[in-house]
Protein backbone atom coordinates (compact mmCIF):
# COMPACT_ATOMS: atom_id res chain seq x y z
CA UNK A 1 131.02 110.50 82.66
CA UNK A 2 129.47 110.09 79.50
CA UNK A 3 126.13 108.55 79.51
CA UNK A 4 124.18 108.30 76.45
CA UNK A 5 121.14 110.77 75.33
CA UNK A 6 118.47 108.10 75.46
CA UNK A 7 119.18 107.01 79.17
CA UNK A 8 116.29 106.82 81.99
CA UNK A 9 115.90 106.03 85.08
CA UNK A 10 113.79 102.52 84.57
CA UNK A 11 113.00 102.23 88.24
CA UNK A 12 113.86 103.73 91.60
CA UNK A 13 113.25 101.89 94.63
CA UNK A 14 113.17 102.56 98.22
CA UNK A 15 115.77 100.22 100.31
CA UNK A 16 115.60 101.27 103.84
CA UNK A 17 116.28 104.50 105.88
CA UNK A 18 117.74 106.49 103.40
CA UNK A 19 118.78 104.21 100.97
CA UNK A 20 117.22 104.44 97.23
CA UNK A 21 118.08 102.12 94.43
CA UNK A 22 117.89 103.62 90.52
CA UNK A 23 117.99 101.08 87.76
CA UNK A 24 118.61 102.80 84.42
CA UNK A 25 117.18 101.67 80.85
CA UNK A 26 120.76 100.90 79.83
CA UNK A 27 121.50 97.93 82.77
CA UNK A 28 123.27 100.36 84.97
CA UNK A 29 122.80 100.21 89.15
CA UNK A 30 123.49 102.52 91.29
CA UNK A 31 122.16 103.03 94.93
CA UNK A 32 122.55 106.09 96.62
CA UNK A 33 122.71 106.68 100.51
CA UNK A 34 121.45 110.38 101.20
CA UNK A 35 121.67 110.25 105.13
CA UNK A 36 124.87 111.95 104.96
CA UNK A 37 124.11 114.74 102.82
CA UNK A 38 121.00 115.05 104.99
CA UNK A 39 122.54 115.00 108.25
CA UNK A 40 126.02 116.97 106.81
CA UNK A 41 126.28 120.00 109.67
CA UNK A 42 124.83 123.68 108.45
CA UNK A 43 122.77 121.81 106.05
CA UNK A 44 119.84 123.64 104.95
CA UNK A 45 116.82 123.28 106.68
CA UNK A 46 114.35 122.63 103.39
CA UNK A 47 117.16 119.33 102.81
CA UNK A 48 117.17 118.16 106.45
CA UNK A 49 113.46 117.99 106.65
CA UNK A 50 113.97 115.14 105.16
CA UNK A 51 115.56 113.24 107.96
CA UNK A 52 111.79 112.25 108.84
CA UNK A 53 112.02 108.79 107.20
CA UNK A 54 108.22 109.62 106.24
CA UNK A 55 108.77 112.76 103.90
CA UNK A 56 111.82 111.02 102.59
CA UNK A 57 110.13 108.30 101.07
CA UNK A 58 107.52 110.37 99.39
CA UNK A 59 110.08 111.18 96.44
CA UNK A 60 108.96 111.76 92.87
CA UNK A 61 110.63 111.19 89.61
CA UNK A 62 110.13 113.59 86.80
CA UNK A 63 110.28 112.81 83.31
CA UNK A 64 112.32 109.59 84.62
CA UNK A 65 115.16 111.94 84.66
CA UNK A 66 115.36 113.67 87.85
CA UNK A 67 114.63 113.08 91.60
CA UNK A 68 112.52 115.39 94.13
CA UNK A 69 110.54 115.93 96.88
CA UNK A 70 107.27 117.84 97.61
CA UNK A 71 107.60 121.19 95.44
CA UNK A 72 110.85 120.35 94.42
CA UNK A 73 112.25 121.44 97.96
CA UNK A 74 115.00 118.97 97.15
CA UNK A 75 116.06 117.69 93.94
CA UNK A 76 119.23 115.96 92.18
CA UNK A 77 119.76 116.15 88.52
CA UNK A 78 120.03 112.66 86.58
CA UNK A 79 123.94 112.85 86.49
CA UNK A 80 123.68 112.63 90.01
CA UNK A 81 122.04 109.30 90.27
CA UNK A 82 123.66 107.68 87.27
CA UNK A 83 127.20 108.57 89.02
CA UNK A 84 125.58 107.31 92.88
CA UNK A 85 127.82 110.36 94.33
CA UNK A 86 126.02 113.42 96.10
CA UNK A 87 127.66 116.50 96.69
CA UNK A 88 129.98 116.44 99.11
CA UNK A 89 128.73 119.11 101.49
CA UNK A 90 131.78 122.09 102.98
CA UNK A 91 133.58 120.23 106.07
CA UNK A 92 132.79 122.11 109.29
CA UNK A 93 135.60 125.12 109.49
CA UNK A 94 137.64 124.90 112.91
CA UNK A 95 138.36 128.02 114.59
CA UNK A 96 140.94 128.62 117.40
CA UNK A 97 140.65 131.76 119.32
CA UNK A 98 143.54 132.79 121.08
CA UNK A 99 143.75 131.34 124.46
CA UNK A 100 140.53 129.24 124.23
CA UNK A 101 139.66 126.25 123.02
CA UNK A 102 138.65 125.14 119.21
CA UNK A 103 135.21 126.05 117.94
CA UNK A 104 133.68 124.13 114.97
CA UNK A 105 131.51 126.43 112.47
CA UNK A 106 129.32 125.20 109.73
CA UNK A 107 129.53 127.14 106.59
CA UNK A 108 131.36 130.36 108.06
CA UNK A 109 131.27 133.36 104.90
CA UNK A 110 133.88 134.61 104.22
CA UNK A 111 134.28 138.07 106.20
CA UNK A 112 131.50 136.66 108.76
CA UNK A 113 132.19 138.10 112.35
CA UNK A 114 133.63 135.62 114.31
């Protein structure tokens, strides 16, 4: 995506649960849902805090460039928002012992014990 230089977020607005709407000093829209990046399974507990519809709404802009919460616990850069796409978070890895029946496991590393 190429976005030019001079670009800012104009505006970002709270919709709803975890809906937030950015309006950029070029005309562009984008909202952005976050509850499944929040909610993805194995997510990191300093992200899911943010389930509490209370902390969520308490986000910051800096520089009208960037997104965050508290001490920047949680941030996305401005390519982020301009786009509207999180990260996708890993899928949940599905394990089937012999004999027994499938396990799901967040996030395994590689050469974890299993």
């Amino acid at each position: 995506m190429n976005i030019p230089n001079d670009v800012r977020i104009k505006k970002a607005t709270y919709m709803g649960d975890y809906l937030i709407r950015f309006a950029f000093t070029d005309g562009h829209v984008s909202e952005i849902d976050f509850y499944p990046f929040l909610s993805a399974a194995g997510q990191n507990p300093m992200n899911s805090q943010y389930l509490d519809v209370i902390r969520f709404r308490e986000f910051k802009l800096h520089r009208n460039v960037d997104i965050y919460w508290d001490d920047w616990e949680m941030c996305f850069r401005f390519e982020t928002l301009y786009s509207g796409k999180l990260p996708k978070m890993p899928k949940p890895l599905r394990i089937r012992a012999k004999g027994s029946a499938t396990r799901v496991v967040a996030h395994a590393k590689p050469g974890a014990r299993k």
